[in-house]
Protein backbone atom coordinates (compact mmCIF):
# COMPACT_ATOMS: atom_id res chain seq x y z
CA UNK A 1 14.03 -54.80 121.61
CA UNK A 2 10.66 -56.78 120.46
CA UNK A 3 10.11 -58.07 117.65
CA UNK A 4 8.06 -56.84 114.68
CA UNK A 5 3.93 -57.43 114.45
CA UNK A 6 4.69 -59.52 111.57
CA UNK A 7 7.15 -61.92 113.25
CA UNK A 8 5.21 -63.55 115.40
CA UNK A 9 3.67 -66.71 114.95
CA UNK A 10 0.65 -67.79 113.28
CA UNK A 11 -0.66 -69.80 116.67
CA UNK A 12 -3.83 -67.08 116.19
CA UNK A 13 -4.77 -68.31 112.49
CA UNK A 14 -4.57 -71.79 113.74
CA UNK A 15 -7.05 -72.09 115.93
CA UNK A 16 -9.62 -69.71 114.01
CA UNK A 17 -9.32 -72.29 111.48
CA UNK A 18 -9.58 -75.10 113.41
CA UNK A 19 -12.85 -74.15 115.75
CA UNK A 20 -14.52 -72.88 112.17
CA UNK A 21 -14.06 -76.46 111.22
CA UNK A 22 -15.43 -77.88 114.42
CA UNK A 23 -18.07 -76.08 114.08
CA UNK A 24 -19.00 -76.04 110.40
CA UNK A 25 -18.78 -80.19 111.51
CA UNK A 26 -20.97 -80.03 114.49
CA UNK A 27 -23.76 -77.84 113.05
CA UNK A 28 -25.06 -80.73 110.67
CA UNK A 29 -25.81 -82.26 107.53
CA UNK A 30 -24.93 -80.18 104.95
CA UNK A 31 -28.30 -79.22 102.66
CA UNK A 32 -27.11 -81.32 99.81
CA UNK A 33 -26.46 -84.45 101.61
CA UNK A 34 -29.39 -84.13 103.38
CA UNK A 35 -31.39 -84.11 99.91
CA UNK A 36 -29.64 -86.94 98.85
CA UNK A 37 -30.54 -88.77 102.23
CA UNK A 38 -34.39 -87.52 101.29
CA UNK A 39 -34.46 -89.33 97.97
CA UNK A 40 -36.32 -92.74 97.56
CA UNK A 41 -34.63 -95.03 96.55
CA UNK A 42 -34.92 -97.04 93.14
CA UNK A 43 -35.44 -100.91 93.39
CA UNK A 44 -35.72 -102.81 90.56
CA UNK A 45 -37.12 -105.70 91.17
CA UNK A 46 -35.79 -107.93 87.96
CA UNK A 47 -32.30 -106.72 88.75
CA UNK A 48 -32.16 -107.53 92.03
CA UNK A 49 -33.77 -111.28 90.58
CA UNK A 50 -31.01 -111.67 87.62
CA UNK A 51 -27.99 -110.94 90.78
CA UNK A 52 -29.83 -113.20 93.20
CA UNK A 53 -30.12 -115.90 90.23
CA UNK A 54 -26.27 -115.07 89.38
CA UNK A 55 -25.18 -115.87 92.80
CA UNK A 56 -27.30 -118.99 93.10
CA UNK A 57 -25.64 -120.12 90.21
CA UNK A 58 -21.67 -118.92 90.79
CA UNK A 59 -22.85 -121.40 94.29
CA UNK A 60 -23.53 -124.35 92.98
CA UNK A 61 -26.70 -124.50 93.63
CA UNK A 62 -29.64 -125.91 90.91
CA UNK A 63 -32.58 -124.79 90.98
């Protein structure tokens, strides 16, 4: 006797799901990363001074 359509294992499903992943992996950036990749990218210039003149300091060093 052979068993029922729904007894058999799920070995099928499995590897749907996993070669959609592979290839939802492999066909590139997704759009919103790539916009985020795309934006410039804000430097502030007397920030960047106060850290640098923090770490000078937390050194040792005097001006």
């Amino acid at each position: 006797m052979t068993r029922h359509l729904a007894d058999h294992g799920h070995a099928v499903a499995n590897g749907r799901v996993r070669n959609f992943t592979r290839h939802e992996r492999e066909s590139g950036l997704h759009p919103a990363v790539a916009t985020l990749h795309r934006r410039p990218h804000g430097r502030d210039e007397d920030v960047n001074r106060r850290t640098a003149e923090y770490l000078r300091i937390a050194r040792g060093h005097s001006a």
